[in-house]
Protein backbone atom coordinates (compact mmCIF):
# COMPACT_ATOMS: atom_id res chain seq x y z
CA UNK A 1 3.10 -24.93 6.34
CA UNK A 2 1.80 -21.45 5.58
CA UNK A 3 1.58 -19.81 2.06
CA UNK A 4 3.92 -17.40 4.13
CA UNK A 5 6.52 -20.09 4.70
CA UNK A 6 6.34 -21.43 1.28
CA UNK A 7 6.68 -18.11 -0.10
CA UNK A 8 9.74 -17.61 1.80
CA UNK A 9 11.00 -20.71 0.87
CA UNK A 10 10.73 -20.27 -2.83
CA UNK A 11 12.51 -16.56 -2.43
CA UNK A 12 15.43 -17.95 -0.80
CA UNK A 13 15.97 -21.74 -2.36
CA UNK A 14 14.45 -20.74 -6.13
CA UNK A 15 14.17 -17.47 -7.04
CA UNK A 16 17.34 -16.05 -5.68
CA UNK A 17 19.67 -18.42 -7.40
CA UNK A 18 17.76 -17.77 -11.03
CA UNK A 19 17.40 -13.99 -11.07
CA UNK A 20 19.25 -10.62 -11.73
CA UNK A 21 19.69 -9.12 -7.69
CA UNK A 22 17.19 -6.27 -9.06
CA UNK A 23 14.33 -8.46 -9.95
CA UNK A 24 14.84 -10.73 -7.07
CA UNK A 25 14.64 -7.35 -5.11
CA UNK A 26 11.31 -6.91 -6.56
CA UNK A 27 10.03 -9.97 -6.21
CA UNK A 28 10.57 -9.72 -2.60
CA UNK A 29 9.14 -6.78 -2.19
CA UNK A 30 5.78 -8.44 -3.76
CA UNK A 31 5.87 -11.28 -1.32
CA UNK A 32 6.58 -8.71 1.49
CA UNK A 33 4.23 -6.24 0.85
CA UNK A 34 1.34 -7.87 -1.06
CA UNK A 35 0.96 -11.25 -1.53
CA UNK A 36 1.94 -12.26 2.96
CA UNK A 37 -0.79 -9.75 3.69
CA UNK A 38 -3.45 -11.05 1.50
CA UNK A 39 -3.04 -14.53 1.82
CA UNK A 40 -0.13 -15.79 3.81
CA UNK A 41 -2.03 -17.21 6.72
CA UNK A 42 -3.79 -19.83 4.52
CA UNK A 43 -2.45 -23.08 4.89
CA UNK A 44 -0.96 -24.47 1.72
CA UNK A 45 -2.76 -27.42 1.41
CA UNK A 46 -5.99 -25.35 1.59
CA UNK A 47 -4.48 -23.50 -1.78
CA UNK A 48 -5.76 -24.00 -5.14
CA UNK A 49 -7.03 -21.99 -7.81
CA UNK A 50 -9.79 -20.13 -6.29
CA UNK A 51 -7.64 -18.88 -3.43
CA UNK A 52 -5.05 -17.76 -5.63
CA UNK A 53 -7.68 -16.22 -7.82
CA UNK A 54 -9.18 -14.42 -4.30
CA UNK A 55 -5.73 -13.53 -3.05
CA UNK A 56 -5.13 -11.27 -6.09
CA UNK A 57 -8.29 -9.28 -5.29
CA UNK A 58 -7.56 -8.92 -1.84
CA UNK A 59 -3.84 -7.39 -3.19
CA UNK A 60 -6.23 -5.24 -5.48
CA UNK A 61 -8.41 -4.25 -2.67
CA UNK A 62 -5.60 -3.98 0.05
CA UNK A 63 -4.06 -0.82 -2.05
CA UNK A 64 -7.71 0.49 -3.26
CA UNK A 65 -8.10 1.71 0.09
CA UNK A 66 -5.33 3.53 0.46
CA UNK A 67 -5.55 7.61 -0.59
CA UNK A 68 -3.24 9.91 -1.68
CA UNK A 69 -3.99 13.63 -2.11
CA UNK A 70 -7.33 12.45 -1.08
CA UNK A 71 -8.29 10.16 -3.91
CA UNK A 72 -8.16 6.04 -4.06
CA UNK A 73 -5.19 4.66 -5.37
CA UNK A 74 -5.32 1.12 -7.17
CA UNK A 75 -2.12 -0.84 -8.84
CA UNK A 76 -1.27 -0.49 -12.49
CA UNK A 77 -2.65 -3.72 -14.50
CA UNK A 78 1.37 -4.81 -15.09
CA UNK A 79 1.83 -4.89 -11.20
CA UNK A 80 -1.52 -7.04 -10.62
CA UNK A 81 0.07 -9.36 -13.47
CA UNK A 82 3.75 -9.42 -12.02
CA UNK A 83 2.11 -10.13 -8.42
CA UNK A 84 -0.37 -13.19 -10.35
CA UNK A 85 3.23 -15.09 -11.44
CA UNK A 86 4.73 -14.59 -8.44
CA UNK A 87 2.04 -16.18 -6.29
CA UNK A 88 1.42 -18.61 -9.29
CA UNK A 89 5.38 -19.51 -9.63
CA UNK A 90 5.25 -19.84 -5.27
CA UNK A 91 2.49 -22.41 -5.39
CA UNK A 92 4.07 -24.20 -8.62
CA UNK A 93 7.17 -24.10 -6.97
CA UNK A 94 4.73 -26.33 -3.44
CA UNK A 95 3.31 -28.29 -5.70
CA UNK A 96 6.42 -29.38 -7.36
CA UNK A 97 8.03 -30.43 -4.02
CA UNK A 98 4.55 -32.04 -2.53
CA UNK A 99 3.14 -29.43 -0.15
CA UNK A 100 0.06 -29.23 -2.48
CA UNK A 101 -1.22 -30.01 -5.70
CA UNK A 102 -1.34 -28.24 -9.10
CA UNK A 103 -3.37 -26.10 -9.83
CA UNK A 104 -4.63 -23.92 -12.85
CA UNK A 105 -2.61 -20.82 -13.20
CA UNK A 106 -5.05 -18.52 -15.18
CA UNK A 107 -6.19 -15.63 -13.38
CA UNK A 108 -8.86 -12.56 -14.17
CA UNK A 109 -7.82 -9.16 -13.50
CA UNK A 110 -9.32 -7.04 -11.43
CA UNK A 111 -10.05 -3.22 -12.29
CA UNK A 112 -8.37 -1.21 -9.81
CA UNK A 113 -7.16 2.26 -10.89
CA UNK A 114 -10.38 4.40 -12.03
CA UNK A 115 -10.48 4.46 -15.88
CA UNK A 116 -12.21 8.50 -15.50
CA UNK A 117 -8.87 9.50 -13.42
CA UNK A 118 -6.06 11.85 -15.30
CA UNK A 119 -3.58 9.09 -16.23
CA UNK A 120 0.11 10.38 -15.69
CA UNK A 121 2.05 10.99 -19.09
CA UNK A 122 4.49 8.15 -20.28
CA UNK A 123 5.62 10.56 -22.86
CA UNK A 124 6.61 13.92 -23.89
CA UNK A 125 5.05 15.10 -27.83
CA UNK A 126 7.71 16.73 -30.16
CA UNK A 127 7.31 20.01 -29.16
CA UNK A 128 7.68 18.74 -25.21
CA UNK A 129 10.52 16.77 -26.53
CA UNK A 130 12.01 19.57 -28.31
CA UNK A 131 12.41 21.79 -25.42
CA UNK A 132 13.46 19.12 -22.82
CA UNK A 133 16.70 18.41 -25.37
CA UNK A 134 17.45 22.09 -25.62
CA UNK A 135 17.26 22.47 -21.80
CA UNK A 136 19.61 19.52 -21.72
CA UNK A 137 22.19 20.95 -24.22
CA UNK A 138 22.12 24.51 -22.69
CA UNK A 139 22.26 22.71 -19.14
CA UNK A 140 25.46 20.72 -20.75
CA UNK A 141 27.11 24.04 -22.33
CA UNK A 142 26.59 25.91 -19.72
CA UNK A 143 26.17 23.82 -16.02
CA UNK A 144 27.16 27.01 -14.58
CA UNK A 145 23.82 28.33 -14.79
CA UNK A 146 20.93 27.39 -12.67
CA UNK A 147 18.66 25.43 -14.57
CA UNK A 148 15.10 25.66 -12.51
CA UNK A 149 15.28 29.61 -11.54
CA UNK A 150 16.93 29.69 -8.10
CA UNK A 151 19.34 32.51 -7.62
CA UNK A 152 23.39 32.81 -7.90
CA UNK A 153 25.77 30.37 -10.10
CA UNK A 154 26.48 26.88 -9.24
CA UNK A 155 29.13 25.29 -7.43
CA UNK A 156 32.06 23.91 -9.36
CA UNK A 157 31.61 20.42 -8.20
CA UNK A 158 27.32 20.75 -9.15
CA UNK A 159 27.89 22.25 -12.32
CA UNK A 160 30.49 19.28 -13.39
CA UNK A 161 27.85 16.77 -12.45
CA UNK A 162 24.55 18.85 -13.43
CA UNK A 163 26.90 18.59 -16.89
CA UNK A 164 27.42 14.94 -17.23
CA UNK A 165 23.78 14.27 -16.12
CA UNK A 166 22.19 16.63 -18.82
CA UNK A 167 24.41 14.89 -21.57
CA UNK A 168 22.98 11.95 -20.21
CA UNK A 169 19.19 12.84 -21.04
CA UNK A 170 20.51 13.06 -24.58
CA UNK A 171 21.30 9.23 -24.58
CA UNK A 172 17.35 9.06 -22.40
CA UNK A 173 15.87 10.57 -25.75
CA UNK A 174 18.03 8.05 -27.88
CA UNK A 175 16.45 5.55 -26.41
CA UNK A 176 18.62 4.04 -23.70
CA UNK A 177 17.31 3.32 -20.22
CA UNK A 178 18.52 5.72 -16.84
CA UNK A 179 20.85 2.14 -15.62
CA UNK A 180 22.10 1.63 -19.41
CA UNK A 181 22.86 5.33 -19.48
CA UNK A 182 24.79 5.17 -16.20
CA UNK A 183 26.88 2.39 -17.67
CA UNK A 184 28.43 4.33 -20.22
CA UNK A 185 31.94 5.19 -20.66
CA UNK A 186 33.47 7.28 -23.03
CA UNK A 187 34.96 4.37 -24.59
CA UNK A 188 31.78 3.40 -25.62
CA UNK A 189 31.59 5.98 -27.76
CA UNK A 190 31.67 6.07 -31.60
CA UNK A 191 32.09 9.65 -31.99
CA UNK A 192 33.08 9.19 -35.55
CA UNK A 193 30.33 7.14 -36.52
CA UNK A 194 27.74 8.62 -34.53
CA UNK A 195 26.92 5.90 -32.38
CA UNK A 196 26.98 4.13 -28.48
CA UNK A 197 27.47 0.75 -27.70
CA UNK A 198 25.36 -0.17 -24.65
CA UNK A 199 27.74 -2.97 -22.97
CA UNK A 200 26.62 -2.55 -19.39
CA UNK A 201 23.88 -1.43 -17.12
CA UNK A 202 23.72 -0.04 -13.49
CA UNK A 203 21.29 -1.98 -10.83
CA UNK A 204 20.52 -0.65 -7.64
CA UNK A 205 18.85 -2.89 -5.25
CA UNK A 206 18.56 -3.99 -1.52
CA UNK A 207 21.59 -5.67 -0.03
CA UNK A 208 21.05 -8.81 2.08
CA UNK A 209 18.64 -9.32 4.73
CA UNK A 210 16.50 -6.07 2.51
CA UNK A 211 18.52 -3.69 4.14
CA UNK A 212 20.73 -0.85 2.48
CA UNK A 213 21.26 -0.50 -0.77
CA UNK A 214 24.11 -1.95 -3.42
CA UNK A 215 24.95 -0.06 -6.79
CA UNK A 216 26.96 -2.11 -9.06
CA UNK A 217 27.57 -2.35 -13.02
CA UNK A 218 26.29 -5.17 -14.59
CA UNK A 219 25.43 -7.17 -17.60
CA UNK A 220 22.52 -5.36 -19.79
CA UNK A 221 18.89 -6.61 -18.94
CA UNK A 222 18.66 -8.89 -21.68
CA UNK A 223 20.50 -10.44 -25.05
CA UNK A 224 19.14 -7.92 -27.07
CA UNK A 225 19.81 -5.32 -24.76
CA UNK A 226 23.71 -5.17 -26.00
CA UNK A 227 23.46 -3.07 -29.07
CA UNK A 228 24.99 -0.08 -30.81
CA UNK A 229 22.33 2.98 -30.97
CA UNK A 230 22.74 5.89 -33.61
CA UNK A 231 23.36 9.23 -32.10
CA UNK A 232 22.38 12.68 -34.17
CA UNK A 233 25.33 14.07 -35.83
CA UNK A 234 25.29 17.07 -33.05
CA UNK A 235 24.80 15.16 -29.96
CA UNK A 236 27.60 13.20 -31.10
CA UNK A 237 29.62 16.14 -31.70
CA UNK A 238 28.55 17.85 -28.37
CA UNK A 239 29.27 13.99 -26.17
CA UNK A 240 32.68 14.14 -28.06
CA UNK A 241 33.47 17.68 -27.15
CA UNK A 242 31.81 17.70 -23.51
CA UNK A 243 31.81 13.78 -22.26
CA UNK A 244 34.68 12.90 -19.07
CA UNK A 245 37.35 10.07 -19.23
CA UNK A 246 35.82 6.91 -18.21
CA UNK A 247 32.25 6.95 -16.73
CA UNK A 248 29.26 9.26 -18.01
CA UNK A 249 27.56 9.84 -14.87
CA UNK A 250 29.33 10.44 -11.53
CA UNK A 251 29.52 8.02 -8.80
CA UNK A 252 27.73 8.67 -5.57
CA UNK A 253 28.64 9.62 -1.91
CA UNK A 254 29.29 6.30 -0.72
CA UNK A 255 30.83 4.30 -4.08
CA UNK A 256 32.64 7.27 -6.10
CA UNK A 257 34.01 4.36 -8.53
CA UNK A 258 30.22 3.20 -9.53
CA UNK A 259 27.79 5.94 -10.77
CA UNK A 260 25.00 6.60 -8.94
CA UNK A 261 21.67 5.71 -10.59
CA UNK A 262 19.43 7.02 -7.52
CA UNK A 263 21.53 10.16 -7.64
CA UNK A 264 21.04 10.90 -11.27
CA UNK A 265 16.91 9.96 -10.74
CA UNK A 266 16.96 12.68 -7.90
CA UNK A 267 18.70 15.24 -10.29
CA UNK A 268 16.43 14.35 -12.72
CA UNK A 269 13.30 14.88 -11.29
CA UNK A 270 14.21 18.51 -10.29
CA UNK A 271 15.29 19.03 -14.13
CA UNK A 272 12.28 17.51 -15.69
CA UNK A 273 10.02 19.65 -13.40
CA UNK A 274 11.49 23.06 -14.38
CA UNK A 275 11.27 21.84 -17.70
CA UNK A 276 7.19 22.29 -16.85
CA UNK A 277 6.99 18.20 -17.20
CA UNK A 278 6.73 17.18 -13.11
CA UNK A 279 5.03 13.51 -13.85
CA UNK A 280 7.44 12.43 -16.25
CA UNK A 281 10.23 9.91 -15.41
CA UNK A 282 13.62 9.31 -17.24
CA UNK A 283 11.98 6.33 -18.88
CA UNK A 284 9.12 8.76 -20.15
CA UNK A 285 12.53 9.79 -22.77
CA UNK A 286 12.38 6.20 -23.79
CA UNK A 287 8.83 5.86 -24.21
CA UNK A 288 9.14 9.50 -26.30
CA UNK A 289 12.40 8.04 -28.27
CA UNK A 290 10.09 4.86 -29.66
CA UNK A 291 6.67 6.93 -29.96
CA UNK A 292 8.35 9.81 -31.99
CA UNK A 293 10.12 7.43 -34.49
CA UNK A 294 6.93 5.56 -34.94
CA UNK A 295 5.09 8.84 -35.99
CA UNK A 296 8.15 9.28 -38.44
CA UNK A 297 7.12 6.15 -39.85
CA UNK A 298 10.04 3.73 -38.71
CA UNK A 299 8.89 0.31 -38.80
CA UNK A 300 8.57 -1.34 -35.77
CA UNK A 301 11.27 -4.01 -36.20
CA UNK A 302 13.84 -1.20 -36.11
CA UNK A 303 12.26 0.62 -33.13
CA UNK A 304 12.43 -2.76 -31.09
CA UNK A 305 16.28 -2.95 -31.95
CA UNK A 306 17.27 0.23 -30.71
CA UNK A 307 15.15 0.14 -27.60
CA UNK A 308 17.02 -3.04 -26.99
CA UNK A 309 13.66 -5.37 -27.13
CA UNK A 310 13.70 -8.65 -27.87
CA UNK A 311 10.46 -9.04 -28.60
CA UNK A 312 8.79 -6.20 -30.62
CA UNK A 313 5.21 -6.88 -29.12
CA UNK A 314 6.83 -5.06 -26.09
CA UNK A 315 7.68 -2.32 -28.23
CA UNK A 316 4.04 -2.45 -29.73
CA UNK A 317 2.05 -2.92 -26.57
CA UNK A 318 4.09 -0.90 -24.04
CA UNK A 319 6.16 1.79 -25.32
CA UNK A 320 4.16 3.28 -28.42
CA UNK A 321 2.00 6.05 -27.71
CA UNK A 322 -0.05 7.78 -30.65
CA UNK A 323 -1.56 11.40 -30.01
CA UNK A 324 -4.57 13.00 -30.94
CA UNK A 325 -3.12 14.75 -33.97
CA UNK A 326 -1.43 11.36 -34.58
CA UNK A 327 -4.22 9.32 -35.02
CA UNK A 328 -6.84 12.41 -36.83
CA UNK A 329 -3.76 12.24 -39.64
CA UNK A 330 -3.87 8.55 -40.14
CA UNK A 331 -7.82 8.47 -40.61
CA UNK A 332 -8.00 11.52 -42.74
CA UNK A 333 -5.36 9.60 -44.89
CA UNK A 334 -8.42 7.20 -45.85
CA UNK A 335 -9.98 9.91 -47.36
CA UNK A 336 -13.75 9.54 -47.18
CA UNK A 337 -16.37 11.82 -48.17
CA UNK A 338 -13.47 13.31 -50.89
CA UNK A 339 -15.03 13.36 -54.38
């Protein structure tokens, strides 16, 4: 049997029947696009340690070669890692069934991406902030209007949606991911309280046999993930005033009863660029939402619970993100050379 085969094998008789469609979706996309080329030929009994440990810098040296805009392109460190458990949890899964024998699943990294390279922003400072969430309530008040300088009104049907999608990046800077966003009803709403209850999330992912997509609503991504999140007095006042019966975002083309998270990305990007912020991604409002409440010295604990993490070393390690002016503030607070 081939590392292929076994792959395969653990996709279809282990993984699927354990894990959300969406990461099962990306776990076969690892197999599929990294881990079969770099080592599927090898036969599993030939597959131990060190040929796990070479077939993730093969993966790392596979995309290394590939350009775009003329420069090398390596993985992100978290892709390396999520590719390392995959192969690891394939050749546990052999060696619990007697194709092979254990091994030790403790890898080293490989430095791929160039450390000199202009890293792409994960998050927007205040005054970045502050202008995306005005060009999301003027986009909301008025949908009417054009927001990234093309000519002549919009459409009835564009505006309504270009609405409902701006009103959404409010919830983005509140700290609720783009699938938790599109599974919000008005219901949800505590307009009197000022707050959301996240209940749901939308997951699009590749149907059977990885071909065409599904959209469908869903549990949240975790436990933790169900929460109520505090809205600002205004934004409350402006959902209340503004927000359609039933579902936040609109459905898509093909499912007009599910709303449509690849739709809303799409919109998004062509928002976010006129807002003079082309690199950043819905999550970049999430990652914004935890790093500005840590500068306004919210403990961690209570960023992790309304980001929806259940552990808050994710919130520490992944979603903080001090700036320069940040971090000159918190060592001029030790106050050296002051007499």
């Amino acid at each position: 049997m081939t590392f292929a085969e076994l792959a395969h094998e653990w996709l279809d008789g282990h993984a699927a029947p354990s894990v959300s469609p969406t990461t099962y979706d990306q776990y076969r996309a690892d197999v599929r696009s990294r881990i079969v080329p770099a080592m599927g030929r090898l036969d599993v009994a030939d597959v131990g340690h060190a040929a796990l440990q070479r077939g993730i810098y093969a993966v790392a040296e596979q995309r290394h070669r590939k350009r775009r805009r003329g420069e090398p392109v390596g993985y992100a460190t978290s892709t390396l890692r999520r590719t390392a458990f995959v192969m690891a949890s394939i050749h546990r899964y052999g060696a619990s069934v007697g194709y092979t024998a254990p091994a030790v699943y403790r890898f080293k990294m490989p430095r791929c991406r160039d450390h000199d390279a202009p890293r792409v922003p994960k998050c927007l400072d205040r005054e970045g902030a502050e202008a995306v969430l005005a060009a999301a309530v003027r986009t909301a008040e008025h949908p009417e209007a054009p927001f990234d300088g093309s000519e002549g009104p919009v459409c009835a049907a564009h505006a309504q949606s270009a609405r409902r999608y701006a009103l959404g990046c409010l919830l983005g800077l509140a700290g609720l991911r783009i699938g938790e966003v599109c599974g919000v009803r008005r219901a949800d709403f505590d307009f009197k309280g000022g707050t959301v209850r996240v209940e749901r999330g939308v997951r699009t992912y590749r149907g059977k046999g990885g071909t065409g997509w599904v959209t469908d609503a869903g549990p949240t991504k975790s436990r933790a993930s169900r929460r109520s999140v505090p809205l600002p007095p205004e934004h409350a006042a402006l959902l209340e005033r503004l927000a359609p019966e039933g579902w936040l975002i609109p459905g898509g083309r093909t499912r007009a009863d599910v709303p449509c998270k690849r739709g809303y990305g799409v919109w998004f990007k062509r928002f976010i660029a006129a807002c003079g912020h082309p690199e950043l991604s819905f999550h970049g409002l999430r990652h914004t939402c935890g790093t500005l409440l840590l500068e306004e010295g919210v403990d961690i604990k209570t960023i992790a619970d309304i980001l929806g993490h259940s552990n808050v070393s994710t919130t520490a390690n992944i979603y903080l993100h001090p700036d320069e002016r940040s971090k000159a503030e918190a060592v001029s607070r030790l106050g050296w050379g002051q007499a």
